[in-house]
PDB file of N, CA and C in Angstrom:
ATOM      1  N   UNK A   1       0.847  -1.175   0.000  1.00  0.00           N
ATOM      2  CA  UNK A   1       0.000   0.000   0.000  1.00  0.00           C
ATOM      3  C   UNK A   1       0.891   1.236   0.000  1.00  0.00           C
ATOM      4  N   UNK A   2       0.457   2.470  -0.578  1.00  0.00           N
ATOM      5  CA  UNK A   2       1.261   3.249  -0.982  1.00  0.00           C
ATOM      6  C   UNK A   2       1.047   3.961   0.271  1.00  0.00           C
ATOM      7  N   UNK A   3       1.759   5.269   0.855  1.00  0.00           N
ATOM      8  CA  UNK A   3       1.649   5.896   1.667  1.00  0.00           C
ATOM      9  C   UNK A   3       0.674   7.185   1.731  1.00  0.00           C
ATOM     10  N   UNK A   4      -0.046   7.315   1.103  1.00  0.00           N
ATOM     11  CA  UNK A   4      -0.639   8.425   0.688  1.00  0.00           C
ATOM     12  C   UNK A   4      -2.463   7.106   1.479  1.00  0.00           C
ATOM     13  N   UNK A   5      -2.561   6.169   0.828  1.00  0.00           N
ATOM     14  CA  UNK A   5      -3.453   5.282   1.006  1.00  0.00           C
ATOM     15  C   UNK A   5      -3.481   5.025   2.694  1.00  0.00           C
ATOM     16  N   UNK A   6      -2.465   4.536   2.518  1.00  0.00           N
ATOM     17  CA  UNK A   6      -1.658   4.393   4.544  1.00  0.00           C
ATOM     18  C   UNK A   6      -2.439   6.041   5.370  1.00  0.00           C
ATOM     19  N   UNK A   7      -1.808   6.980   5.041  1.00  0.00           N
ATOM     20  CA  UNK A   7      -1.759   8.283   5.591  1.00  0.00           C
ATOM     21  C   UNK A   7      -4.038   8.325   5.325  1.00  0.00           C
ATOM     22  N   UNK A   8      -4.283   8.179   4.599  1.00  0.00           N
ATOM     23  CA  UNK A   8      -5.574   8.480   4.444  1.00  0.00           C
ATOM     24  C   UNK A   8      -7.069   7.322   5.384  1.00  0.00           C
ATOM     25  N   UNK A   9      -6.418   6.032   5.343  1.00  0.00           N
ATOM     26  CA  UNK A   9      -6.621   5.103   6.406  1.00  0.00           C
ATOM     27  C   UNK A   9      -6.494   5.425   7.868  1.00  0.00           C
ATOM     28  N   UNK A  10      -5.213   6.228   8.203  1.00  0.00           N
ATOM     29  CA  UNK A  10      -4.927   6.430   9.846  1.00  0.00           C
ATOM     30  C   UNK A  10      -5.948   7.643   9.876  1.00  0.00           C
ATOM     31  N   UNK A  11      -5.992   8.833   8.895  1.00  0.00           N
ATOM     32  CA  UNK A  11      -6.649   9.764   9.391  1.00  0.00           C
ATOM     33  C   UNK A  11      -8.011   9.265   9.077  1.00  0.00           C
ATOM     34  N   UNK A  12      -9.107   8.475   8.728  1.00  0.00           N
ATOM     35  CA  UNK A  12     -10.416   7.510   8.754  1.00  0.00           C
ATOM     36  C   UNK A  12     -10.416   7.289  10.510  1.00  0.00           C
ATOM     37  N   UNK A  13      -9.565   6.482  10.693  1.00  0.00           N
ATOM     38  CA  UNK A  13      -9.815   5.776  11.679  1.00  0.00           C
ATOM     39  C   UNK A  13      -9.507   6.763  13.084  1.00  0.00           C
ATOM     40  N   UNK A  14      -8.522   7.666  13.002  1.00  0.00           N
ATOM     41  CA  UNK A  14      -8.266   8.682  13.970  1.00  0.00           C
ATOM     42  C   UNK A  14      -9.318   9.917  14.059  1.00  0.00           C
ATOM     43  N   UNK A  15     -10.163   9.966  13.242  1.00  0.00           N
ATOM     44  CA  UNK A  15     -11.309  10.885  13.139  1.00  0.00           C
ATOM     45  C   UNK A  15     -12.400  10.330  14.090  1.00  0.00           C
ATOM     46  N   UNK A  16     -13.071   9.336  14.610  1.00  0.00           N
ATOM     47  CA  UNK A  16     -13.644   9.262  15.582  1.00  0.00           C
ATOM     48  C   UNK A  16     -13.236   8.277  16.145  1.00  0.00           C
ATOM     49  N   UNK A  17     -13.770   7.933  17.629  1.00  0.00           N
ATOM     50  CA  UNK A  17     -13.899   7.048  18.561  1.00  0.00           C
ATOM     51  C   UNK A  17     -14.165   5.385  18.114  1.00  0.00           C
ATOM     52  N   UNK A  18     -15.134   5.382  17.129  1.00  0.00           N
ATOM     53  CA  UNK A  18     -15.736   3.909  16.929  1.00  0.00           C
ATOM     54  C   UNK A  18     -16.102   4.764  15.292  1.00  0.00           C
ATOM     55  N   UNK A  19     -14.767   3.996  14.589  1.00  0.00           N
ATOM     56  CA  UNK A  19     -15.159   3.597  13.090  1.00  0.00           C
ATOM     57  C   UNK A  19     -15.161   2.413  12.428  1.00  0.00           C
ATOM     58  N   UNK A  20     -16.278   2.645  11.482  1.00  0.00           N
ATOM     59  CA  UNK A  20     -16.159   1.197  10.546  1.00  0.00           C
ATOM     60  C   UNK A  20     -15.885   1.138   9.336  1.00  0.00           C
ATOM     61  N   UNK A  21     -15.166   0.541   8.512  1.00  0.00           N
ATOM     62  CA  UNK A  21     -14.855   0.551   7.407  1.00  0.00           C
ATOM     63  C   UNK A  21     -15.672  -0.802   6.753  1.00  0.00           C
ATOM     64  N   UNK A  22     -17.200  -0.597   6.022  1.00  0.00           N
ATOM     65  CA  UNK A  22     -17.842  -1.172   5.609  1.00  0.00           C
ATOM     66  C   UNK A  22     -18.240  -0.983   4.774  1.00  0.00           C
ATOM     67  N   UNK A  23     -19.250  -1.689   3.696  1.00  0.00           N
ATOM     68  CA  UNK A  23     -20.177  -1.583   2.492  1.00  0.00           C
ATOM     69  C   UNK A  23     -21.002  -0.952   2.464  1.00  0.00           C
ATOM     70  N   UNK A  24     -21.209  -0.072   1.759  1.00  0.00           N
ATOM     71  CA  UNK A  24     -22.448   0.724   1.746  1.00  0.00           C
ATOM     72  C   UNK A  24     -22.127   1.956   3.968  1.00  0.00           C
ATOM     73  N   UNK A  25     -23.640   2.364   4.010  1.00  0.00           N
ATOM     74  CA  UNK A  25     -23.398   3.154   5.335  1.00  0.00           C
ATOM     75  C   UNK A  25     -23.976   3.092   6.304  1.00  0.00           C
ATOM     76  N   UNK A  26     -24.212   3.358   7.541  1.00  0.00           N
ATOM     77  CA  UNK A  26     -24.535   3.358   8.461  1.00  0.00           C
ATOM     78  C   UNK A  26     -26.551   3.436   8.270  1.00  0.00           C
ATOM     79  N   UNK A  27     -26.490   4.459   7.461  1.00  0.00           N
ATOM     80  CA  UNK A  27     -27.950   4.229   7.002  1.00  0.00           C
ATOM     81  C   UNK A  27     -28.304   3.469   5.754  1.00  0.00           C
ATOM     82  N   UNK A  28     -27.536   3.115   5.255  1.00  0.00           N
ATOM     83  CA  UNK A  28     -27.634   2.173   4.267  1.00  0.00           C
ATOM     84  C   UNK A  28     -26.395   1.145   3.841  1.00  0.00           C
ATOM     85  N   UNK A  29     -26.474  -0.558   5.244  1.00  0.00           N
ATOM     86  CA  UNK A  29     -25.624  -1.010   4.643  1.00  0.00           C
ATOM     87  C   UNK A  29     -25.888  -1.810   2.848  1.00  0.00           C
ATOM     88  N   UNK A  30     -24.732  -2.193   2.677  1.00  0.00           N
ATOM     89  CA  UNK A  30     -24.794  -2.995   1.661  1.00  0.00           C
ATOM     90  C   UNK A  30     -24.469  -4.318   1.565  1.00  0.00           C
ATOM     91  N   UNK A  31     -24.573  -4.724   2.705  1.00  0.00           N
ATOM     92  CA  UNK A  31     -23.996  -6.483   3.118  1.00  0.00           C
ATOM     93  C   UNK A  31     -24.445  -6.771   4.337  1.00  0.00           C
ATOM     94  N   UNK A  32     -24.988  -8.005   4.579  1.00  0.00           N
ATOM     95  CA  UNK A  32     -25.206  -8.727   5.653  1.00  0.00           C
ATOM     96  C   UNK A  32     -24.510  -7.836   7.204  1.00  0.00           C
ATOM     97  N   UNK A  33     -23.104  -8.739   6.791  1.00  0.00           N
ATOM     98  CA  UNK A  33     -22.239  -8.336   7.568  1.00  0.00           C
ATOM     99  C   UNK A  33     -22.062  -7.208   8.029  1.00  0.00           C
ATOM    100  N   UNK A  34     -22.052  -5.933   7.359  1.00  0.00           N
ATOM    101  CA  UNK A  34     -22.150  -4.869   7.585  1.00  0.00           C
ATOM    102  C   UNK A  34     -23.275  -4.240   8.098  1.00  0.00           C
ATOM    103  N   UNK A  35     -24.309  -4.883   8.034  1.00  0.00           N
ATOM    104  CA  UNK A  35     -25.966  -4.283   8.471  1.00  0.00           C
ATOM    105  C   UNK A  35     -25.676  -5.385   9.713  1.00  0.00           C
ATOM    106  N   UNK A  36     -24.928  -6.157  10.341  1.00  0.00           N
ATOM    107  CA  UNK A  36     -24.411  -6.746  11.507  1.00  0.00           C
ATOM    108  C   UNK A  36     -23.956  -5.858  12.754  1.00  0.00           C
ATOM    109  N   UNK A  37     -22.892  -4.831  11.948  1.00  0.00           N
ATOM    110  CA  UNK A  37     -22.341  -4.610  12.790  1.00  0.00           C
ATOM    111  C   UNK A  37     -22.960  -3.303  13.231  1.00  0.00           C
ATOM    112  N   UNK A  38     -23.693  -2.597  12.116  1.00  0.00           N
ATOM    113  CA  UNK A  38     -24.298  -1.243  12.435  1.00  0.00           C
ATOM    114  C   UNK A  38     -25.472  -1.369  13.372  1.00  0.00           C
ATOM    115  N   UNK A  39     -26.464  -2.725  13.158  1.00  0.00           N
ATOM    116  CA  UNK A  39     -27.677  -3.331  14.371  1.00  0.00           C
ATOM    117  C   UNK A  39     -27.011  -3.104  15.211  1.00  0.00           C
ATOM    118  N   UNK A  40     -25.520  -3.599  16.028  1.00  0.00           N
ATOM    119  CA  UNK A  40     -25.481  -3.920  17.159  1.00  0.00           C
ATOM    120  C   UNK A  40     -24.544  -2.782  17.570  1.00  0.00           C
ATOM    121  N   UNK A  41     -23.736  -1.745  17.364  1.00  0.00           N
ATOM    122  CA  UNK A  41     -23.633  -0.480  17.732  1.00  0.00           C
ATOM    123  C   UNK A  41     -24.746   0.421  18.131  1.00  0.00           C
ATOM    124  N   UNK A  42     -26.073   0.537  17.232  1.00  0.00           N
ATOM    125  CA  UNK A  42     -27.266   1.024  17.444  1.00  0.00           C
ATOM    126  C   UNK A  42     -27.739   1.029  18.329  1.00  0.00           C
ATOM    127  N   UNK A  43     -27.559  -0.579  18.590  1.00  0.00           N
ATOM    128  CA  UNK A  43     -28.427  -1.460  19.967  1.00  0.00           C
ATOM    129  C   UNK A  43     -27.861  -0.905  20.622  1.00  0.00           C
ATOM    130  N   UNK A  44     -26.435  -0.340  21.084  1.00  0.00           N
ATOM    131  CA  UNK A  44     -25.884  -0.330  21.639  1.00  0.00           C
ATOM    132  C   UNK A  44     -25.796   1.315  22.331  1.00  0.00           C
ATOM    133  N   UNK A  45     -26.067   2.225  21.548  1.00  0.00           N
ATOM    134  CA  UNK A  45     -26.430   3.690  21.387  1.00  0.00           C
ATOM    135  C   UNK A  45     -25.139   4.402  21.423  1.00  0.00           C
ATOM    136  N   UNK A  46     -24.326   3.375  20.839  1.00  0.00           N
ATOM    137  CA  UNK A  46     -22.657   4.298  20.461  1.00  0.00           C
ATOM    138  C   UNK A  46     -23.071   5.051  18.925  1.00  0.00           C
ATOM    139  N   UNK A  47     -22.486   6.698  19.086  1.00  0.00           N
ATOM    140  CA  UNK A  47     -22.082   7.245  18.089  1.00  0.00           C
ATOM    141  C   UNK A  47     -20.868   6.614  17.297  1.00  0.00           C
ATOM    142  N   UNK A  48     -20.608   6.242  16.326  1.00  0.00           N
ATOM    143  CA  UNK A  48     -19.651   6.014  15.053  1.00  0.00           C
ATOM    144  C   UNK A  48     -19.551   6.672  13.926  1.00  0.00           C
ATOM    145  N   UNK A  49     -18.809   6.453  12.921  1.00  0.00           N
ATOM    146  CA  UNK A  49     -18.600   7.024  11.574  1.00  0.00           C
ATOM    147  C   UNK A  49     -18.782   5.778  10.917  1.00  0.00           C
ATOM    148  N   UNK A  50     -18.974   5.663   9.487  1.00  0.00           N
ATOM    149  CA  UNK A  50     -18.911   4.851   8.741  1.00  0.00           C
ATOM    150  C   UNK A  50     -17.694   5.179   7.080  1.00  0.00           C
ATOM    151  N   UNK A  51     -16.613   3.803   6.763  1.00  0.00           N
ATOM    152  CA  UNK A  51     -16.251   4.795   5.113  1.00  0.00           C
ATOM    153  C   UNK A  51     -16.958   3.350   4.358  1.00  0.00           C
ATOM    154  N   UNK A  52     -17.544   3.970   3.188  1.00  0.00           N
ATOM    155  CA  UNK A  52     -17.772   2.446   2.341  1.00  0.00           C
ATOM    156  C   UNK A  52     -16.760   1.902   1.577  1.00  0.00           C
ATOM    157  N   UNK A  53     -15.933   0.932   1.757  1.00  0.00           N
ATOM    158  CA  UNK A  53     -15.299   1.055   0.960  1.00  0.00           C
ATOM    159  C   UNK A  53     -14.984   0.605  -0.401  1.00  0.00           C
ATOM    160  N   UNK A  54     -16.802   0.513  -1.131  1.00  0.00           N
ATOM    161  CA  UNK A  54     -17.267   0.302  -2.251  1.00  0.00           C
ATOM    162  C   UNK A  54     -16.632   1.095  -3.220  1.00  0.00           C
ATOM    163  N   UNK A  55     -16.685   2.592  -2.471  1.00  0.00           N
ATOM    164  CA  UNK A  55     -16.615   3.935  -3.141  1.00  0.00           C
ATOM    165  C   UNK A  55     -14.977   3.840  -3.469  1.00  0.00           C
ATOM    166  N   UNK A  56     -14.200   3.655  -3.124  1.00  0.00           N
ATOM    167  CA  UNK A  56     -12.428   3.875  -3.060  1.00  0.00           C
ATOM    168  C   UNK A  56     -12.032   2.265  -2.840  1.00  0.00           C
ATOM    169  N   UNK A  57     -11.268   1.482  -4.379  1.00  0.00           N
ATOM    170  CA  UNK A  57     -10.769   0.581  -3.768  1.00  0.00           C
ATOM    171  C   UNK A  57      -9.393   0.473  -3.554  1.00  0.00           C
ATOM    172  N   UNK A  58      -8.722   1.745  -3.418  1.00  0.00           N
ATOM    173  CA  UNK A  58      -7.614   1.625  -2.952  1.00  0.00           C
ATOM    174  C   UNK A  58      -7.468   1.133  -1.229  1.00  0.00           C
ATOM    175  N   UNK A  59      -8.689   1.855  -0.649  1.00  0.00           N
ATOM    176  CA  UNK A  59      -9.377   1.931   0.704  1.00  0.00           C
ATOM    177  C   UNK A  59      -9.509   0.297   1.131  1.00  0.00           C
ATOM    178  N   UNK A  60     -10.235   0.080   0.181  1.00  0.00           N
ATOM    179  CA  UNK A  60     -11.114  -1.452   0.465  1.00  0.00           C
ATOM    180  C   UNK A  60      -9.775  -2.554   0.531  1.00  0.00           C
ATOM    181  N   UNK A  61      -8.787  -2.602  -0.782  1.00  0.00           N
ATOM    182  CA  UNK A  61      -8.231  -3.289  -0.332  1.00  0.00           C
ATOM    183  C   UNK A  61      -6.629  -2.942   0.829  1.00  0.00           C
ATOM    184  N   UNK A  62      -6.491  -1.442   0.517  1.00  0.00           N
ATOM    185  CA  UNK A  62      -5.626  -0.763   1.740  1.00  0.00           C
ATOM    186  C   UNK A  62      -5.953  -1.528   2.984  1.00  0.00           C
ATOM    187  N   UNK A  63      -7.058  -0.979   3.415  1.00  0.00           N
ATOM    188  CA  UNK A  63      -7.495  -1.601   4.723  1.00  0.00           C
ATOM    189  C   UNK A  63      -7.280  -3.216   5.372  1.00  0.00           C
ATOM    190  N   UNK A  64      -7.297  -4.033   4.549  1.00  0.00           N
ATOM    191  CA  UNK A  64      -7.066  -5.209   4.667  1.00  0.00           C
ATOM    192  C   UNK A  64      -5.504  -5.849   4.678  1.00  0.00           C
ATOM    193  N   UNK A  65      -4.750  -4.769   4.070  1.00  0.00           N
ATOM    194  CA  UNK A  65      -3.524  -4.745   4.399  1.00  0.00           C
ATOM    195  C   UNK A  65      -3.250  -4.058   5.931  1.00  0.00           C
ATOM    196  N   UNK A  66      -2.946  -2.974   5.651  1.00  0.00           N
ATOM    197  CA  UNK A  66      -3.337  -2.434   7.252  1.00  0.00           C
ATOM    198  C   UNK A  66      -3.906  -3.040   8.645  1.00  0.00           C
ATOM    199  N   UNK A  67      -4.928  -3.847   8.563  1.00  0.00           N
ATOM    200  CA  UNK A  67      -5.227  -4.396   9.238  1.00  0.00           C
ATOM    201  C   UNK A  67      -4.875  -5.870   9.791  1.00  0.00           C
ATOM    202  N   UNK A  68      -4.140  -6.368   8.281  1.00  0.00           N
ATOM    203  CA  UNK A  68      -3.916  -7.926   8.540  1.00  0.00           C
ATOM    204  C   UNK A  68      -5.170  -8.667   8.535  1.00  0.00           C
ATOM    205  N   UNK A  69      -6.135  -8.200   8.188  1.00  0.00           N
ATOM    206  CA  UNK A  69      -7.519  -8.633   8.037  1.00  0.00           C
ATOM    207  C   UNK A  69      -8.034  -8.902   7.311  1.00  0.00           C
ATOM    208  N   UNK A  70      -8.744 -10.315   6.727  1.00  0.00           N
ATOM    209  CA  UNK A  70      -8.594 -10.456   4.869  1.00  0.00           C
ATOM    210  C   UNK A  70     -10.271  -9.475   4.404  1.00  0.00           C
ATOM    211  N   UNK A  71     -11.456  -9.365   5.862  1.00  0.00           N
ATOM    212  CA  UNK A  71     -12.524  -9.050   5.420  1.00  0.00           C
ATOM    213  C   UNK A  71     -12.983  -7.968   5.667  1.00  0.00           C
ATOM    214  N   UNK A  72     -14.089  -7.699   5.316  1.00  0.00           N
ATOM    215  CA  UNK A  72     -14.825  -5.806   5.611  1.00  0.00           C
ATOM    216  C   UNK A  72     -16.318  -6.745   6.006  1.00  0.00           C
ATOM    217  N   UNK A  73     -17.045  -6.488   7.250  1.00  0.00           N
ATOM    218  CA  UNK A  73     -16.299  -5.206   7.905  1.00  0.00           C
ATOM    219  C   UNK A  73     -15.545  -4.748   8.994  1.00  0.00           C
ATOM    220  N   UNK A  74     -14.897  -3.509   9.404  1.00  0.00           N
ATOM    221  CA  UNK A  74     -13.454  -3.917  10.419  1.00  0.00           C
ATOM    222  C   UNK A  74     -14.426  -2.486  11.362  1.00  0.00           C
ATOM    223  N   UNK A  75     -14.000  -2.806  12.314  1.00  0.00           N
ATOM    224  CA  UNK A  75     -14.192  -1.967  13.232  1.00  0.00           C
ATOM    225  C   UNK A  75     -13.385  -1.511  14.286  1.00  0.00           C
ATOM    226  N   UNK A  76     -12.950  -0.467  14.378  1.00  0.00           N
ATOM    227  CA  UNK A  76     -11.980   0.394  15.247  1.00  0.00           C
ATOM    228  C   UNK A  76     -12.572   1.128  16.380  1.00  0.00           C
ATOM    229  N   UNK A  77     -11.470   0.858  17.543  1.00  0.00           N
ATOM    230  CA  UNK A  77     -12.094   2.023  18.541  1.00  0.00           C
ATOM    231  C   UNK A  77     -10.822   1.976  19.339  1.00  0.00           C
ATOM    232  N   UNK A  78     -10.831   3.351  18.789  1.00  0.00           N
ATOM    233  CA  UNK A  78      -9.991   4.885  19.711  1.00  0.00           C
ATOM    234  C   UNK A  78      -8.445   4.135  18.993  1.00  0.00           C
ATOM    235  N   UNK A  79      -8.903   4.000  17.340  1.00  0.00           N
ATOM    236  CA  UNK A  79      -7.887   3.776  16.661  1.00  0.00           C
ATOM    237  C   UNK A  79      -7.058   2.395  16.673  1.00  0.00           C
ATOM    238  N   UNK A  80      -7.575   1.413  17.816  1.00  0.00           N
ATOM    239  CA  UNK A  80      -7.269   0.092  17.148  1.00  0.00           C
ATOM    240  C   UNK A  80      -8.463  -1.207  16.522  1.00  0.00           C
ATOM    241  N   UNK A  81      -7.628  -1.811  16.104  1.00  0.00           N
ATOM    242  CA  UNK A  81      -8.798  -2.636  15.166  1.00  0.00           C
ATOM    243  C   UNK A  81      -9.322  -3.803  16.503  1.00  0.00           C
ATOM    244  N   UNK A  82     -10.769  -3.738  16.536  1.00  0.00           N
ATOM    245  CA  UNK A  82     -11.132  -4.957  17.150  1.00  0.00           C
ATOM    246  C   UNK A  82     -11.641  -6.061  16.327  1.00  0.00           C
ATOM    247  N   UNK A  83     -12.003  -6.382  15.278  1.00  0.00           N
ATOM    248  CA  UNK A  83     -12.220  -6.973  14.611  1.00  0.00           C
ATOM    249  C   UNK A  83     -13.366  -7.022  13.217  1.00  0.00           C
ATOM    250  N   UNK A  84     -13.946  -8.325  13.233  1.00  0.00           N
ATOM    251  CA  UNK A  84     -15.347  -7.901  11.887  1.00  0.00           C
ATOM    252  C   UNK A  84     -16.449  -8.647  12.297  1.00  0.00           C
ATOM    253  N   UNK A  85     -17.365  -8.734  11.790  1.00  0.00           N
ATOM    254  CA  UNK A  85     -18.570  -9.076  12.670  1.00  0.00           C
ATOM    255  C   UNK A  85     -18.589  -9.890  13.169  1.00  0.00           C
ATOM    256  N   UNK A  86     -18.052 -11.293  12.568  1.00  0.00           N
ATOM    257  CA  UNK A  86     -18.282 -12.381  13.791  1.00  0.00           C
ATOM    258  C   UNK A  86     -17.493 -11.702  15.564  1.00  0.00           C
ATOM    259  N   UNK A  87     -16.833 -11.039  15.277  1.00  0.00           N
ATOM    260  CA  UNK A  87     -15.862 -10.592  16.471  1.00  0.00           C
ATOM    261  C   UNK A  87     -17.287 -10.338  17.077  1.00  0.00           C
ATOM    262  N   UNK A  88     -17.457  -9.180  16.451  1.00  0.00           N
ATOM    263  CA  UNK A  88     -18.379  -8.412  17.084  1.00  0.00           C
ATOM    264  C   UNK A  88     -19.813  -8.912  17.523  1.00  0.00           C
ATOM    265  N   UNK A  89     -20.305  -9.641  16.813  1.00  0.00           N
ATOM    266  CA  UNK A  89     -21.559 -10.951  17.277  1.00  0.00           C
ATOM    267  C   UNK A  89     -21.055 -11.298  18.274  1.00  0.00           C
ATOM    268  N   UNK A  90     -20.060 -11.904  18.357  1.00  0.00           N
ATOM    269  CA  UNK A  90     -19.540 -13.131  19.978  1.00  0.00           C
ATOM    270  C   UNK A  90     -19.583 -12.017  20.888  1.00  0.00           C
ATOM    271  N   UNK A  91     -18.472 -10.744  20.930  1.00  0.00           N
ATOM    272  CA  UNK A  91     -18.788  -9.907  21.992  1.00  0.00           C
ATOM    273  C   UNK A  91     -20.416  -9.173  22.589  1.00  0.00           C
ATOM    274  N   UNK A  92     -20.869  -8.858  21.639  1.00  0.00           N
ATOM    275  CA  UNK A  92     -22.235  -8.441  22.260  1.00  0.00           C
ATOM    276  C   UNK A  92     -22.605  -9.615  22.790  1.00  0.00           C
ATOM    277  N   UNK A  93     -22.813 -10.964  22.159  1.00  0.00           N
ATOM    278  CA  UNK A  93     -23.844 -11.818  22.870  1.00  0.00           C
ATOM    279  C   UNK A  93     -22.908 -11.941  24.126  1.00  0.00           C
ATOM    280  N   UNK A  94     -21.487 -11.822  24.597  1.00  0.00           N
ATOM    281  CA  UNK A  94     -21.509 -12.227  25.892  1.00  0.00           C
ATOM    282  C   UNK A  94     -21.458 -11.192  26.912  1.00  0.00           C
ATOM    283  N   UNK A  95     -21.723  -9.993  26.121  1.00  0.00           N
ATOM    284  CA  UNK A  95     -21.895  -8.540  27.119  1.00  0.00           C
ATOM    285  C   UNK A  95     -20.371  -8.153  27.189  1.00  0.00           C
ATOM    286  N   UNK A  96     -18.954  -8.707  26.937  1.00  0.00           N
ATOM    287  CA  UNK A  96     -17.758  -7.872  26.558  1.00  0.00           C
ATOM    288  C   UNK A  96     -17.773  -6.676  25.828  1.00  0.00           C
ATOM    289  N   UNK A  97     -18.569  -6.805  24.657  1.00  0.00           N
ATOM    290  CA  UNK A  97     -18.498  -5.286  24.151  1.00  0.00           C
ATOM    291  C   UNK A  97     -19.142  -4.158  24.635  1.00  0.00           C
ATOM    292  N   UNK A  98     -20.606  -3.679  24.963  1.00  0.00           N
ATOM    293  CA  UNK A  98     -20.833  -2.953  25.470  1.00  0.00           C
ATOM    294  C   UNK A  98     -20.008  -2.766  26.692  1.00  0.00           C
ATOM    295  N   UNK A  99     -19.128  -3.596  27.810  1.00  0.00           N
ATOM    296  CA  UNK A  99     -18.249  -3.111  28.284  1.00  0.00           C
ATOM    297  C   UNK A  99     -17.259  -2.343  27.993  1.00  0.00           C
ATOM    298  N   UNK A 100     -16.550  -2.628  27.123  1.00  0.00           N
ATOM    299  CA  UNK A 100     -15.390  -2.513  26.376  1.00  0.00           C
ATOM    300  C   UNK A 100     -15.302  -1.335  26.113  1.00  0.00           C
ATOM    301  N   UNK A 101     -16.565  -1.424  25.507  1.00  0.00           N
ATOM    302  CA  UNK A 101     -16.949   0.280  24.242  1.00  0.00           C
ATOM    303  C   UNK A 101     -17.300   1.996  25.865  1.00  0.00           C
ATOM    304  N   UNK A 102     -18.178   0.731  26.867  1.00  0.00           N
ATOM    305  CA  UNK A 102     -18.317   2.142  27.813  1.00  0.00           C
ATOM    306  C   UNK A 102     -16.755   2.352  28.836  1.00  0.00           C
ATOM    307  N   UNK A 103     -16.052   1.441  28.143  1.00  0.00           N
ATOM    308  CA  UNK A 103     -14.567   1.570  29.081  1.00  0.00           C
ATOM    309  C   UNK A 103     -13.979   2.628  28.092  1.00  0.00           C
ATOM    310  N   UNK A 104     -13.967   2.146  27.159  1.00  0.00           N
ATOM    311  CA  UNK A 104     -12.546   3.144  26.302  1.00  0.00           C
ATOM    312  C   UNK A 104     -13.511   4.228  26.187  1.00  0.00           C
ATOM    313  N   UNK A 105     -14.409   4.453  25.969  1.00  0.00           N
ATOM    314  CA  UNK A 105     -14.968   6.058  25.460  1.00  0.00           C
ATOM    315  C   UNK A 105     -15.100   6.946  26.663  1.00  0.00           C
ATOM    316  N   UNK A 106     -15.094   6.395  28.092  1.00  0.00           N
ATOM    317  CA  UNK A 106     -15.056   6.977  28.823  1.00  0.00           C
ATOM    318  C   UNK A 106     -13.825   7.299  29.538  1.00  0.00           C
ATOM    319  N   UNK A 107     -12.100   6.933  29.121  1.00  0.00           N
ATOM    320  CA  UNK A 107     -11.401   7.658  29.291  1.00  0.00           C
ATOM    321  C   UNK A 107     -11.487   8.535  28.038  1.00  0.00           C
TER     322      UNK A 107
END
């Protein structure tokens, strides 16, 4: 990944608290997976950002470098990657994430 791609990824993810780099947006996903992870933030009543990264595939496949992550969608908070939806399914159902999420946003 070129550095310009790199540099445009950190500032995505350093722009808010809880971002996702998914299909389609927050009000309109475009994948399962991605309408996964936006239900259960909702549920959850965390503010996030969303990038699609339908729109830019330097992004789409940047990110997956960057991350070491082969899939979308990835979700960040307070700039590190926690994972993609299955992550994020297992944590809500065992109540880790809504912990997690009211730990880090509240330092």
């Amino acid at each position: 990944m070129d550095s310009n791609t790199r540099s445009k990824i950190e500032s995505l993810i350093n722009s808010k608290p809880i971002f996702v780099f998914m299909k389609g947006n927050k009000l309109m996903p475009q994948c399962g997976f991605s309408n996964n992870v936006v239900q259960i933030l909702n549920s959850l009543g965390m503010s996030f950002e969303t990038f699609d990264v339908l729109s830019d595939m330097e992004i789409r496949e940047g990110i997956k470098e960057y991350s070491n992550w082969p899939t979308i969608p990835q979700v960040y908070l307070k700039g590190e990657f926690m994972g993609g939806s299955d992550i994020m399914i297992s944590m809500y159902n065992s109540g880790e994430l809504k912990e997690k999420l009211e730990i880090a946003l509240a330092s």
